[in-house]
C-alpha atoms as a PDB file:
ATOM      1  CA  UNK A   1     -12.486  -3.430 -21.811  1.00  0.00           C
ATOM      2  CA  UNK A   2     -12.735  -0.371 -23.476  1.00  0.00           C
ATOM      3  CA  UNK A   3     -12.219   3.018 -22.029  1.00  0.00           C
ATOM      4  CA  UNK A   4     -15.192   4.179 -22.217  1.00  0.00           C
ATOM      5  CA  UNK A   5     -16.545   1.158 -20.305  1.00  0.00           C
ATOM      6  CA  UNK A   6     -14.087   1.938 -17.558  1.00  0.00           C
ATOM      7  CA  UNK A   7     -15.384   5.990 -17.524  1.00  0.00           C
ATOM      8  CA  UNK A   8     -18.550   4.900 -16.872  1.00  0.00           C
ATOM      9  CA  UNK A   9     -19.923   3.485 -14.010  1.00  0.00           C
ATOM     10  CA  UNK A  10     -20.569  -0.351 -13.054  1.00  0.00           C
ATOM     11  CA  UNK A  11     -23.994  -0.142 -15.024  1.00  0.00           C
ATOM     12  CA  UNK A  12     -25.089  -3.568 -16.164  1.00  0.00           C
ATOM     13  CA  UNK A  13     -21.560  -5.143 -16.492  1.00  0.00           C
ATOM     14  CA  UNK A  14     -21.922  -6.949 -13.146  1.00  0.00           C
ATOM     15  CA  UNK A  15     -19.716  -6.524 -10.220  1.00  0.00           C
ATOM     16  CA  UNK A  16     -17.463  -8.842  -8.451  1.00  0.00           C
ATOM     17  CA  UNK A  17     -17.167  -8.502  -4.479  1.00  0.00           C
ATOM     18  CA  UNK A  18     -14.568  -9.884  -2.598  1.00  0.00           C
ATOM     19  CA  UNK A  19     -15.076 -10.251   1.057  1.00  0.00           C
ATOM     20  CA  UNK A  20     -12.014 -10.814   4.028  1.00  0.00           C
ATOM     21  CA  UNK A  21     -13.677 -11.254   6.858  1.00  0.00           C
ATOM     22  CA  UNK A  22     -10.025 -11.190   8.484  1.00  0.00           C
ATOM     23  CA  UNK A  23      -9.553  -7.974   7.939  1.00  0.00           C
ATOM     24  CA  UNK A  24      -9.194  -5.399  11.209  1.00  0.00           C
ATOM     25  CA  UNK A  25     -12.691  -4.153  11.564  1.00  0.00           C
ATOM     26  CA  UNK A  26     -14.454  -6.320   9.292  1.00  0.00           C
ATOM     27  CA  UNK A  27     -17.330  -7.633  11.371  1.00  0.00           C
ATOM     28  CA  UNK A  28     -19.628  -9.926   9.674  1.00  0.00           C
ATOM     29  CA  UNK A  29     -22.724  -7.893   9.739  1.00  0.00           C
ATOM     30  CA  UNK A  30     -20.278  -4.396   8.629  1.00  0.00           C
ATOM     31  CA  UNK A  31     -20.404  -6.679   5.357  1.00  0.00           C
ATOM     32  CA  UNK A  32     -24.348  -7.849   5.075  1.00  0.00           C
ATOM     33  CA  UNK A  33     -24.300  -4.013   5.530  1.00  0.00           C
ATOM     34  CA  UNK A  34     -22.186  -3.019   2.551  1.00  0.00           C
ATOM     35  CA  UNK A  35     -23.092  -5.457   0.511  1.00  0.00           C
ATOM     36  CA  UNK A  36     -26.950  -4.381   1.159  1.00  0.00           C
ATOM     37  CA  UNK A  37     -26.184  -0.845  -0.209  1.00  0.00           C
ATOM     38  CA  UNK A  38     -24.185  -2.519  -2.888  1.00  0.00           C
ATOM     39  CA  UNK A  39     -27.257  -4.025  -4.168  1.00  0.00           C
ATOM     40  CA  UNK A  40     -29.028  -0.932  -3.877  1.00  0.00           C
ATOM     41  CA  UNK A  41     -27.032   1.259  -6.254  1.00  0.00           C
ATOM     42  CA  UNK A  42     -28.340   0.239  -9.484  1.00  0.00           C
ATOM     43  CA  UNK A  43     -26.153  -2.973 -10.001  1.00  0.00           C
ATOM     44  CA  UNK A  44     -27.826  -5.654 -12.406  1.00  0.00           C
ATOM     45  CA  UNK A  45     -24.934  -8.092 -11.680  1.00  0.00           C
ATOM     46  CA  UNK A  46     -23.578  -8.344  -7.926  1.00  0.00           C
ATOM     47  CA  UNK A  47     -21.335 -11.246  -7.330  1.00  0.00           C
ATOM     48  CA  UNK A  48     -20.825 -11.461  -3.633  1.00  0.00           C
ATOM     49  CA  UNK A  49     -17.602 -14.143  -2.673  1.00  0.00           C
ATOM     50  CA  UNK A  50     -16.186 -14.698   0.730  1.00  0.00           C
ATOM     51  CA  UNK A  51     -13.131 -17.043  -0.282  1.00  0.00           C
ATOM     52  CA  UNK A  52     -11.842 -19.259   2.272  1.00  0.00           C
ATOM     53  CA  UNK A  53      -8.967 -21.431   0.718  1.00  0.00           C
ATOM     54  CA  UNK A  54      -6.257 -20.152  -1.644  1.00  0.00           C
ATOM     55  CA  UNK A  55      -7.869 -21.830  -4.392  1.00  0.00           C
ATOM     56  CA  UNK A  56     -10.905 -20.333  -3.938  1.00  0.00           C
ATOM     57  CA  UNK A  57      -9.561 -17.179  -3.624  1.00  0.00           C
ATOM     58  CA  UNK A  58      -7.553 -17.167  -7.237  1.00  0.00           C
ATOM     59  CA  UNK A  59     -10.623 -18.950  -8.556  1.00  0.00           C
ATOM     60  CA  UNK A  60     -12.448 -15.547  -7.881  1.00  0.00           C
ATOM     61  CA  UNK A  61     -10.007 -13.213  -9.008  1.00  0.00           C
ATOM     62  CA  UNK A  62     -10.193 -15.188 -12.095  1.00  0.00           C
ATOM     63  CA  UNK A  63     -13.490 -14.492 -12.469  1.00  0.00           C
ATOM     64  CA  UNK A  64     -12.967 -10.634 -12.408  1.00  0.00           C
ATOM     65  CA  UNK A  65     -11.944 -10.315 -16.182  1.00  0.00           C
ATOM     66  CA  UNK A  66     -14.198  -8.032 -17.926  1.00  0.00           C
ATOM     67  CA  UNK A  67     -15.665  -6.819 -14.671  1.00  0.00           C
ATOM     68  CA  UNK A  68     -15.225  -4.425 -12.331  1.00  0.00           C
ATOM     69  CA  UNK A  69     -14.576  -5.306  -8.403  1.00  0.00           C
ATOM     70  CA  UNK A  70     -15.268  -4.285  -4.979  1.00  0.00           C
ATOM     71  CA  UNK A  71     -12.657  -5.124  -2.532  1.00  0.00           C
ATOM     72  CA  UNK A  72     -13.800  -4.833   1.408  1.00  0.00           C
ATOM     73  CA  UNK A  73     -10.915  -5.264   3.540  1.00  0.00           C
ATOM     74  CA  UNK A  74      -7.558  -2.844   4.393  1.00  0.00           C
ATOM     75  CA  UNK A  75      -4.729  -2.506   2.687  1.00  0.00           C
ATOM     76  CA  UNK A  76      -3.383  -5.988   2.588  1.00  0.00           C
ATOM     77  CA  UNK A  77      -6.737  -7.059   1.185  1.00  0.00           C
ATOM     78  CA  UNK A  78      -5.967  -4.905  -1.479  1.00  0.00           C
ATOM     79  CA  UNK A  79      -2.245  -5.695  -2.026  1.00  0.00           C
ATOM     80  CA  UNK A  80      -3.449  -9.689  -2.129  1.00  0.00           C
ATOM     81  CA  UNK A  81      -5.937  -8.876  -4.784  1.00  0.00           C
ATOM     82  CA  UNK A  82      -3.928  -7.424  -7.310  1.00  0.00           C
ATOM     83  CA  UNK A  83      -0.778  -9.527  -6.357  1.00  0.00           C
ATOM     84  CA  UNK A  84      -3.130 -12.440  -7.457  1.00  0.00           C
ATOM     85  CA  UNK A  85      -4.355 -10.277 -10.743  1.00  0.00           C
ATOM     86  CA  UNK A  86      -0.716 -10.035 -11.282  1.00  0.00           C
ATOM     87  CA  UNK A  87       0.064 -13.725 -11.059  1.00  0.00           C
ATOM     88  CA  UNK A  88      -2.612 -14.247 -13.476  1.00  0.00           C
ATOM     89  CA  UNK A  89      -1.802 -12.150 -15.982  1.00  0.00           C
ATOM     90  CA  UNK A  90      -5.246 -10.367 -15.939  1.00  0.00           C
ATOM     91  CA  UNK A  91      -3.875  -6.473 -15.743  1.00  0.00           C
ATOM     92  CA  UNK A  92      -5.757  -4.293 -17.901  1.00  0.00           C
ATOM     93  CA  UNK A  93      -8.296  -7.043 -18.064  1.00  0.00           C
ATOM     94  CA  UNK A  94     -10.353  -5.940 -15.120  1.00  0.00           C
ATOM     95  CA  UNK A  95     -12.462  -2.950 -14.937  1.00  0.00           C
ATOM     96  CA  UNK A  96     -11.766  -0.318 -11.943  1.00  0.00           C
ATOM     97  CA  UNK A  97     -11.463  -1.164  -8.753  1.00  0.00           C
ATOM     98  CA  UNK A  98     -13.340   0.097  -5.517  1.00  0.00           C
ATOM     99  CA  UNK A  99     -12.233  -0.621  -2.058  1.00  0.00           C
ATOM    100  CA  UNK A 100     -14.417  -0.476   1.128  1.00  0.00           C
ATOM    101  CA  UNK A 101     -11.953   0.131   3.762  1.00  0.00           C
ATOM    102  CA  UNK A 102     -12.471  -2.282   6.774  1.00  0.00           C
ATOM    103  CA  UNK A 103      -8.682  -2.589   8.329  1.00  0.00           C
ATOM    104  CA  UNK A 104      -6.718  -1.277  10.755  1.00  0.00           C
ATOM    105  CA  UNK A 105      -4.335   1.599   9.207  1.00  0.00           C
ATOM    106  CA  UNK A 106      -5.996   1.858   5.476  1.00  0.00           C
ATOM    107  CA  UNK A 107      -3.257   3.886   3.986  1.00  0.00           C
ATOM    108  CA  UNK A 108      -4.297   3.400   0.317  1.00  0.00           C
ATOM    109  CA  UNK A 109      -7.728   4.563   0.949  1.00  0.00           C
ATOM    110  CA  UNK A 110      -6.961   7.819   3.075  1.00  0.00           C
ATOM    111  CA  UNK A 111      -4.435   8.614   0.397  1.00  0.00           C
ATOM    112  CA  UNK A 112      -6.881   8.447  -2.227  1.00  0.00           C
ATOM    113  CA  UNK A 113      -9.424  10.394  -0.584  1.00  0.00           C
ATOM    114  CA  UNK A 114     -11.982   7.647  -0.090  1.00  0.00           C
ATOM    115  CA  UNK A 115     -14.125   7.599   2.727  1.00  0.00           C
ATOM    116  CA  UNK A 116     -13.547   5.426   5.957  1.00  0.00           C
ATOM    117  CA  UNK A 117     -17.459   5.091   6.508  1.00  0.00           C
ATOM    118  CA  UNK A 118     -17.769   1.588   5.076  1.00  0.00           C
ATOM    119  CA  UNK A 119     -21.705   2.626   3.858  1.00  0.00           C
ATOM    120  CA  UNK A 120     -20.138   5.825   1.698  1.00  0.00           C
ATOM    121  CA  UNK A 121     -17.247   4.266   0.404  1.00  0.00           C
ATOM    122  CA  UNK A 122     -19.217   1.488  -1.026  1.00  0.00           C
ATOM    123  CA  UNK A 123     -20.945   4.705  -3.025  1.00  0.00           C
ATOM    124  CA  UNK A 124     -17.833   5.407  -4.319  1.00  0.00           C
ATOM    125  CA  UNK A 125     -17.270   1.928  -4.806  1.00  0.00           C
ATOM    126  CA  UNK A 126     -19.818   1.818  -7.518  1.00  0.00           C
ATOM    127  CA  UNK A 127     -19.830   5.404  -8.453  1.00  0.00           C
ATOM    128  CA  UNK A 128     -16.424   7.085  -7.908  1.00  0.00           C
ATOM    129  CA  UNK A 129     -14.518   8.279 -11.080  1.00  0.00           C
ATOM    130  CA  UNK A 130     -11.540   5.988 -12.450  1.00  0.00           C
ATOM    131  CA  UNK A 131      -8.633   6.847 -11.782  1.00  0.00           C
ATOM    132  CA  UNK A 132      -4.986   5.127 -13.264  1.00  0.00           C
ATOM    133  CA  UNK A 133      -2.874   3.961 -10.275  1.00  0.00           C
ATOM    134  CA  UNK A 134       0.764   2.434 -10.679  1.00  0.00           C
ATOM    135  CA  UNK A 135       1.734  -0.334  -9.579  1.00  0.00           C
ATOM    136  CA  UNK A 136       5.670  -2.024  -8.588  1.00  0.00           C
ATOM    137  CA  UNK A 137       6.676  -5.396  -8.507  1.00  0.00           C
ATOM    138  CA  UNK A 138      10.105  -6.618  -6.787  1.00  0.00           C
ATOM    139  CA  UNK A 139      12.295  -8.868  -7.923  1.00  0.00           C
ATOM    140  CA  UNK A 140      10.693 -11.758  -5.921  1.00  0.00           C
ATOM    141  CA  UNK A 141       7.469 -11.243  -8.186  1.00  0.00           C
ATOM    142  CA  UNK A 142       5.890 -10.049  -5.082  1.00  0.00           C
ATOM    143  CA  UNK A 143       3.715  -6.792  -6.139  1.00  0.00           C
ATOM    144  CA  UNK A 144       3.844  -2.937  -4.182  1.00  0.00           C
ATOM    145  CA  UNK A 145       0.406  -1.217  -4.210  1.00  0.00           C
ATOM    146  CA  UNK A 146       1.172   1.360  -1.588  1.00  0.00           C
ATOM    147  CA  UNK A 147       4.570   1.665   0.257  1.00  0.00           C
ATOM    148  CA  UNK A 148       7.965  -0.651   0.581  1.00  0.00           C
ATOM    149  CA  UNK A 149      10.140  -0.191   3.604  1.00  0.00           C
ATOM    150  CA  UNK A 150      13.410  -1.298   4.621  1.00  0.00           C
ATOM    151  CA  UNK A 151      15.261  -0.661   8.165  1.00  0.00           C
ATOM    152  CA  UNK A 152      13.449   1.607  10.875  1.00  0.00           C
ATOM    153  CA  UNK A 153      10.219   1.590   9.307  1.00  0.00           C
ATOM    154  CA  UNK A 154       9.517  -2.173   8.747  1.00  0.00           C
ATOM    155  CA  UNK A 155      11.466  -2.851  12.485  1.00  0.00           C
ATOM    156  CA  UNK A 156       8.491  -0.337  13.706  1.00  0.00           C
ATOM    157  CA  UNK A 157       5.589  -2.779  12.351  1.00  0.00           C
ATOM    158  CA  UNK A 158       7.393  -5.927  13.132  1.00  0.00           C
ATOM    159  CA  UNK A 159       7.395  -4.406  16.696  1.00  0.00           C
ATOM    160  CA  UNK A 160       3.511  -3.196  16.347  1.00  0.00           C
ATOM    161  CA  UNK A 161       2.188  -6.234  14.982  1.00  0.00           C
ATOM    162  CA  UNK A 162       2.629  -7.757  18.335  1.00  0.00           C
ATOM    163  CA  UNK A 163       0.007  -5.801  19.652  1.00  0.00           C
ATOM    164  CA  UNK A 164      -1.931  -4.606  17.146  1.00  0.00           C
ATOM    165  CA  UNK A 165      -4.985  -6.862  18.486  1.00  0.00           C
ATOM    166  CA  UNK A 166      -4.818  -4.846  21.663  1.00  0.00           C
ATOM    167  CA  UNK A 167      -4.322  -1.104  20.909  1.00  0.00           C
ATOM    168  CA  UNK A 168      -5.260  -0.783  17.454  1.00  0.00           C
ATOM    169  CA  UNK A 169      -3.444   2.252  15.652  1.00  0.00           C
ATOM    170  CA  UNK A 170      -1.794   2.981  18.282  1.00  0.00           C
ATOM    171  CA  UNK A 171       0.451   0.053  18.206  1.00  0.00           C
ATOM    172  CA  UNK A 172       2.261   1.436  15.101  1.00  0.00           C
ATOM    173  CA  UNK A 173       3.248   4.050  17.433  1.00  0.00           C
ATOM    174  CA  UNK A 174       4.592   1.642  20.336  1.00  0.00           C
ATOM    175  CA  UNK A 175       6.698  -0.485  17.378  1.00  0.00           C
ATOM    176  CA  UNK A 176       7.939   2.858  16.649  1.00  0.00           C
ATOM    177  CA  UNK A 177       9.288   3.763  20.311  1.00  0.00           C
ATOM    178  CA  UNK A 178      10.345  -0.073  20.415  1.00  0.00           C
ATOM    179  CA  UNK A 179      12.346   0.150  17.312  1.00  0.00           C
ATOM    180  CA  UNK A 180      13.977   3.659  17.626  1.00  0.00           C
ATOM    181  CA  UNK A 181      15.444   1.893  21.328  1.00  0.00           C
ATOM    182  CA  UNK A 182      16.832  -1.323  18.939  1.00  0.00           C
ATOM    183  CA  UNK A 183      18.367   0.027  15.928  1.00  0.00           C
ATOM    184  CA  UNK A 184      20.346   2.709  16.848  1.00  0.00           C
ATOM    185  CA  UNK A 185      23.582   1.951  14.403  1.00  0.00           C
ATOM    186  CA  UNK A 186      21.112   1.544  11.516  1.00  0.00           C
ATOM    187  CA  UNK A 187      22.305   0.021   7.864  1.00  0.00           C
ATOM    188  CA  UNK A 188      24.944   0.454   5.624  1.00  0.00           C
ATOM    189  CA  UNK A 189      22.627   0.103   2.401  1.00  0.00           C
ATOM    190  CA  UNK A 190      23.550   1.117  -1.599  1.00  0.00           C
ATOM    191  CA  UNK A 191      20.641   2.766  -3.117  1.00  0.00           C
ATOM    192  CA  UNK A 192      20.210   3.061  -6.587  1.00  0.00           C
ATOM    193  CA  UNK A 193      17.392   4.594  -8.681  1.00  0.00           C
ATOM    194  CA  UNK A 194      17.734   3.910 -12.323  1.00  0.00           C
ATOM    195  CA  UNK A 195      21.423   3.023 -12.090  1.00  0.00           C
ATOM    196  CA  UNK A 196      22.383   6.641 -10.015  1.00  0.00           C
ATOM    197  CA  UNK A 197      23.370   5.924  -6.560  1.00  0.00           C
ATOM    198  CA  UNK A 198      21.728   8.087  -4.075  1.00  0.00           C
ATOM    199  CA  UNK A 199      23.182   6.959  -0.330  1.00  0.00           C
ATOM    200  CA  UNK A 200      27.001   6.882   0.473  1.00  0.00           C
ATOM    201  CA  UNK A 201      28.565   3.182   1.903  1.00  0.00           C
ATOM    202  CA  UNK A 202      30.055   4.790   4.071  1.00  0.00           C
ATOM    203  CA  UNK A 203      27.062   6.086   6.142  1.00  0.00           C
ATOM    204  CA  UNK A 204      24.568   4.360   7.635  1.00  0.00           C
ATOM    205  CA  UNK A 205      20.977   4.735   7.054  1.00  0.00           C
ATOM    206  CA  UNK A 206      18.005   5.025   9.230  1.00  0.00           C
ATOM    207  CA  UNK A 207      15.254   4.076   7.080  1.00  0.00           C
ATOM    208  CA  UNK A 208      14.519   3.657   3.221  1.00  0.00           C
ATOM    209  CA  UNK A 209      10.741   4.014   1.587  1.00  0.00           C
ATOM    210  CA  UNK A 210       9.584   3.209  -2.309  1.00  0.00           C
ATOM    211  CA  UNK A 211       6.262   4.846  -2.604  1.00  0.00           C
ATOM    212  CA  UNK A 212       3.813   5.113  -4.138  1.00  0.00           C
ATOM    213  CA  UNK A 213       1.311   6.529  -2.013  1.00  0.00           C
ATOM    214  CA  UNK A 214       1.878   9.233   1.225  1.00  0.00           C
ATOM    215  CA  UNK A 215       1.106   7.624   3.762  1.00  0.00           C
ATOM    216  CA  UNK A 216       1.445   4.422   6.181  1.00  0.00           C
ATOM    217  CA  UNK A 217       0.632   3.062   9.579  1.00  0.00           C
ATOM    218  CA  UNK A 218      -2.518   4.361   9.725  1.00  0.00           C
ATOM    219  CA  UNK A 219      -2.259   8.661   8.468  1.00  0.00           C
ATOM    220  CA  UNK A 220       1.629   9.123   8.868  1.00  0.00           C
ATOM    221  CA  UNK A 221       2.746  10.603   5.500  1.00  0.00           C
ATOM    222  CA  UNK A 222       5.939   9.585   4.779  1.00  0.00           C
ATOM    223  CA  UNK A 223       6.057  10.061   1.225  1.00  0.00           C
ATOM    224  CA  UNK A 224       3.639  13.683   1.359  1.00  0.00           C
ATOM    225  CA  UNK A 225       4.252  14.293  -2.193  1.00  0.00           C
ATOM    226  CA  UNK A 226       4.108  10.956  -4.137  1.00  0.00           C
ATOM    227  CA  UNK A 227       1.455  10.401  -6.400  1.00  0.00           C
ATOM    228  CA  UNK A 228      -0.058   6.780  -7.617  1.00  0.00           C
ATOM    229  CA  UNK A 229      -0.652   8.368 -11.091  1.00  0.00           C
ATOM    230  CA  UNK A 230       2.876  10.438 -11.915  1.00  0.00           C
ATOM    231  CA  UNK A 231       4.293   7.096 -13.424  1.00  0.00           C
ATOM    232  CA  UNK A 232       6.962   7.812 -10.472  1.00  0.00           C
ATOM    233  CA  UNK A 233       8.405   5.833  -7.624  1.00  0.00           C
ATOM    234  CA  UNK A 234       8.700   8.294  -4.770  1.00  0.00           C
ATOM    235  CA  UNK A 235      12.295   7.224  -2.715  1.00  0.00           C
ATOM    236  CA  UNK A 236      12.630   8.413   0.953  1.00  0.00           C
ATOM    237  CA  UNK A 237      16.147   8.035   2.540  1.00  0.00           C
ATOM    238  CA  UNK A 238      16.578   8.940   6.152  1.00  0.00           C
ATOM    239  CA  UNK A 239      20.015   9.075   7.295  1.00  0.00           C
ATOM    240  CA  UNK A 240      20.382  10.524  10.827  1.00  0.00           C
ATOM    241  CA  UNK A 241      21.048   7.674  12.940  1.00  0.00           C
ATOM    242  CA  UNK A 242      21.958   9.476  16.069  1.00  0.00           C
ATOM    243  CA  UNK A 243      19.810   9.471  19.017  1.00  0.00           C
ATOM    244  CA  UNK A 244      18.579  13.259  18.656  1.00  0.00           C
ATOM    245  CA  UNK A 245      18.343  12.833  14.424  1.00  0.00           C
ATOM    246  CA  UNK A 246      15.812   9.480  14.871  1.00  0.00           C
ATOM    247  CA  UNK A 247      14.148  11.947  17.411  1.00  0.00           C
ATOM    248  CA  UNK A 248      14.051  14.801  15.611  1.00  0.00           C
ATOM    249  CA  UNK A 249      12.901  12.820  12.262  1.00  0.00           C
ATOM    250  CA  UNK A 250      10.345  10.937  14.207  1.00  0.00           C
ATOM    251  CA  UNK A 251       8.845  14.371  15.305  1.00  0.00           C
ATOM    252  CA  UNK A 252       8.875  15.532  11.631  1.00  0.00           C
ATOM    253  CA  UNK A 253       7.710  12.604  10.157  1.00  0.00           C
ATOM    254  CA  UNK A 254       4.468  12.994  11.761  1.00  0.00           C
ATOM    255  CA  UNK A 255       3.859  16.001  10.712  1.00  0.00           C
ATOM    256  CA  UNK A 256       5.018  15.710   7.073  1.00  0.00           C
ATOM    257  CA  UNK A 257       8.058  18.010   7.568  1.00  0.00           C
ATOM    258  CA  UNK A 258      10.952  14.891   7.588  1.00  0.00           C
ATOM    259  CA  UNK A 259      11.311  15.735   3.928  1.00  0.00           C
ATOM    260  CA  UNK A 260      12.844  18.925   4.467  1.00  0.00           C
ATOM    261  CA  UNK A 261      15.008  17.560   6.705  1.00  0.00           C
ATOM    262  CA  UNK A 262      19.007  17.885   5.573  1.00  0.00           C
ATOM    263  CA  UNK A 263      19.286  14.227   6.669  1.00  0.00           C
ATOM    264  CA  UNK A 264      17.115  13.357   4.195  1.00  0.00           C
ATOM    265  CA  UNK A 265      17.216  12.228   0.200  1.00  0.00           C
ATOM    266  CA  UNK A 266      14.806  12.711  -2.101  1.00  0.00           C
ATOM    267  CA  UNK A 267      14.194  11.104  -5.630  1.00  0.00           C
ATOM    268  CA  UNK A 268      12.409   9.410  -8.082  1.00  0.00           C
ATOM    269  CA  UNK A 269      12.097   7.005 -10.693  1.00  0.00           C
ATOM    270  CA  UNK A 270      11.100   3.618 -12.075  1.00  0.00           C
ATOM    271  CA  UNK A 271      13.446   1.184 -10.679  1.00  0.00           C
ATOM    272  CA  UNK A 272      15.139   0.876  -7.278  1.00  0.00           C
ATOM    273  CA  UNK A 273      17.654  -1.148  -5.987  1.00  0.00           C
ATOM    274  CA  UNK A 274      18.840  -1.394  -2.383  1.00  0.00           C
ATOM    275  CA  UNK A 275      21.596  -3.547  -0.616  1.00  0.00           C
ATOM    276  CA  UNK A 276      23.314  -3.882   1.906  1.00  0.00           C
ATOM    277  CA  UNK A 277      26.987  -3.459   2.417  1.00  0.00           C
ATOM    278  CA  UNK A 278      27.219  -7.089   4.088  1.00  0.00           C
ATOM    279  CA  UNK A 279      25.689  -9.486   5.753  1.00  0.00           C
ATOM    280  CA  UNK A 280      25.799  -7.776   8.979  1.00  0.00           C
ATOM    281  CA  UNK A 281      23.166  -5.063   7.253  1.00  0.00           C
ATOM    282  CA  UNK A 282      20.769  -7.245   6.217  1.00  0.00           C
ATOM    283  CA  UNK A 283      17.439  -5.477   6.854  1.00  0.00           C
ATOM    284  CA  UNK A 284      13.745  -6.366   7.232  1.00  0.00           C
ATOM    285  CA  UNK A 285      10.757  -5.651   4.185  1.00  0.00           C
ATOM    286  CA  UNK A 286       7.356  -4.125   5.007  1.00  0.00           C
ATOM    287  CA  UNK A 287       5.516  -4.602   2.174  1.00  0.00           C
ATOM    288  CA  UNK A 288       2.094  -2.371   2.140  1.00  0.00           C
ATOM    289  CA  UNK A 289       1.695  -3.394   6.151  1.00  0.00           C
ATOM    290  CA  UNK A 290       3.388  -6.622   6.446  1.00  0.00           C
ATOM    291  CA  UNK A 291       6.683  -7.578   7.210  1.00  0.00           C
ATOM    292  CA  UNK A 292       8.940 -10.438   6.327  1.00  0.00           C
ATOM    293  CA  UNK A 293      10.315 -11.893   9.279  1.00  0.00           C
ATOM    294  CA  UNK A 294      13.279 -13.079   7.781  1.00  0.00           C
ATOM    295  CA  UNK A 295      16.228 -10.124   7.077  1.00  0.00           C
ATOM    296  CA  UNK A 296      17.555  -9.896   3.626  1.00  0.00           C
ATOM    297  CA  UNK A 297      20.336  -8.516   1.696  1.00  0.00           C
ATOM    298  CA  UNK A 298      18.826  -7.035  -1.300  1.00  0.00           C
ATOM    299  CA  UNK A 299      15.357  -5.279  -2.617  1.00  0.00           C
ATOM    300  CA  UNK A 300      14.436  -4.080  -5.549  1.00  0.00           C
ATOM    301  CA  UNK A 301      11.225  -2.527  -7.096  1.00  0.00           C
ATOM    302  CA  UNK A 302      10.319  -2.032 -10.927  1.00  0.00           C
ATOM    303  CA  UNK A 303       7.307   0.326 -11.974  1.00  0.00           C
ATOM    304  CA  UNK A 304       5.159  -1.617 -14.245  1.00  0.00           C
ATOM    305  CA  UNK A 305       4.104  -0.432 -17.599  1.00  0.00           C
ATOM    306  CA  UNK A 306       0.517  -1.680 -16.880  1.00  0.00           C
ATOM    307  CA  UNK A 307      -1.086  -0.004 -13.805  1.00  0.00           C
ATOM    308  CA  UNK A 308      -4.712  -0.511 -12.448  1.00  0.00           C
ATOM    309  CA  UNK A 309      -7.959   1.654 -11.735  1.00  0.00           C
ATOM    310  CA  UNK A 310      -9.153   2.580  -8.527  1.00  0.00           C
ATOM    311  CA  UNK A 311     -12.325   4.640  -8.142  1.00  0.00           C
ATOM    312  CA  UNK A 312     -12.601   7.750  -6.191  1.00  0.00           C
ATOM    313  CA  UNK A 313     -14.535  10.396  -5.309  1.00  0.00           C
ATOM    314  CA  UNK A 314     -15.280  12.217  -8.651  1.00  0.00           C
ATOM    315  CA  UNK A 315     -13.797  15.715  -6.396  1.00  0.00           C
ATOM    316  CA  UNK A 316     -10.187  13.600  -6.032  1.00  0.00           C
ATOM    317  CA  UNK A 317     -10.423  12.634  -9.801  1.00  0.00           C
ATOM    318  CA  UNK A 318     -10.554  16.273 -10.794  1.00  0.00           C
ATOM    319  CA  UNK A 319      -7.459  17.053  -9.514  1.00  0.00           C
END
């Protein structure tokens, strides 16, 4: 696909749309809606799939070479798109991407500046500008469109997940209280960013983020000035473990000031490595809004070469 092809918009190309009706807030007829407006906006082509098995659903991606594709779900929708684009070899095969957010936090799209109305961000869908997004990979093969945690942060969404059904959003706030009140010793975790170490053995750590977005759970921005397009990996590392620092840096994370914090590290780069000291450390993933259940020892994240397009608002794109 050439770039001019991926400048313009979806024209006469055709358009692949993949549907998760298991998404957050993805009622059935929130779909017939979108995909209604999808049809309206000009699109020759509009291949509309609702997947059910995992076969059917890497049979679709598959189809997606040489065209562009609407994804309507949240972020994990979004993550298990191009995680299966990545297992088949097809980036820089596709055209851009849009998303229609219908989850629960949608993290990716707030931090790209796409709207949460599901009837405007199919618009921009079709019709946003292209812009190059990067795009990490660990070590299991497993890919990172948004933002990896390890310690507090993934303890806080294990602890939300158990009742995200019932409060929503506000459930990432309850794992929070519930994990600040079970981890208050932390990790002893070796951090390295292109070979350079950046925590100390000797001190425990609170919390550890690769980004490459700003924000998670729903609007908290705890990576405020990472960018998707920098070639960068943004690395957060919170080390006040005390009860008044995980207080303090729980107050300032929400507000985007945790970064000024003197308890916090700041750096960048392209590959990340984190262990822990010993067993005893071993620490739990959240990968773009889901966690592993099982604790491990090690993590590590490598910045592709080969990124992917997302469309935006033609306003974000000029900036």
């Amino acid at each position: 696909m050439t770039a001019e092809e991926t400048r313009d918009g979806a024209g006469d190309r055709g358009v692949l749309v993949l549907s998760n009706s298991a998404a957050g807030s993805s009622e059935g007829d929130v779909v017939e809606q979108v995909c209604a407006h999808l049809e309206s906006c000009s699109v020759q082509q509009l291949d509309v799939r609702a997947p059910g098995s995992d076969e059917e659903y890497a049979a679709a991606v598959a189809s997606a070479a040489g065209r562009d594709v609407v994804v309507m779900g949240g972020d994990g929708s979004v993550h298990r798109f191009l995680q299966a684009v990545h297992d088949q070899d097809l980036l820089g095969r596709i055209g851009a991407v849009g998303v229609v957010p219908l989850g629960t936090g949608n993290d990716l799209a707030r931090g790209a500046g796409l709207p949460l109305d599901p009837r405007e961000a199919a618009t921009v869908a079709i019709e946003g500008s292209p812009l190059q997004r990067g795009l990490m990979v660990d070590h299991t093969g497993s890919v990172v469109v948004n933002v990896v945690h390890a310690g507090v942060a993934a303890e806080a969404t294990a602890h939300a997940s158990e009742v995200k059904g019932t409060f929503g959003k506000a459930a990432y706030a309850w794992g929070a209280l519930r994990a600040a009140g079970l981890t208050s010793k932390g990790w002893h975790l070796r951090v390295r960013v292109d070979g350079e170490g950046t925590a100390d053995d000797d001190r425990p750590e609170l919390m550890v983020s690769l980004a490459l977005g700003n924000s998670v759970g729903g609007g908290t921005p705890v990576a405020p000035h990472a960018r998707p397009d920098d070639g960068q990996v943004e690395v957060v590392v919170a080390h006040g473990v005390s009860p008044w620092a995980r207080v303090g840096f729980a107050r300032d994370l929400r507000k985007g000031r945790h970064t000024r914090r003197e308890d916090v590290t700041l750096t960048s780069g392209h590959e990340i490595v984190v262990e822990a000291a010993d067993e005893q450390d071993a620490f739990r993933v959240n990968t773009d809004g889901e966690v592993e259940q099982d604790r491990v020892t090690r993590r590590s994240g490598r910045l592709l070469d080969q990124g992917w397009t997302l469309r935006v608002p033609q306003e974000r794109a000029r900036r």
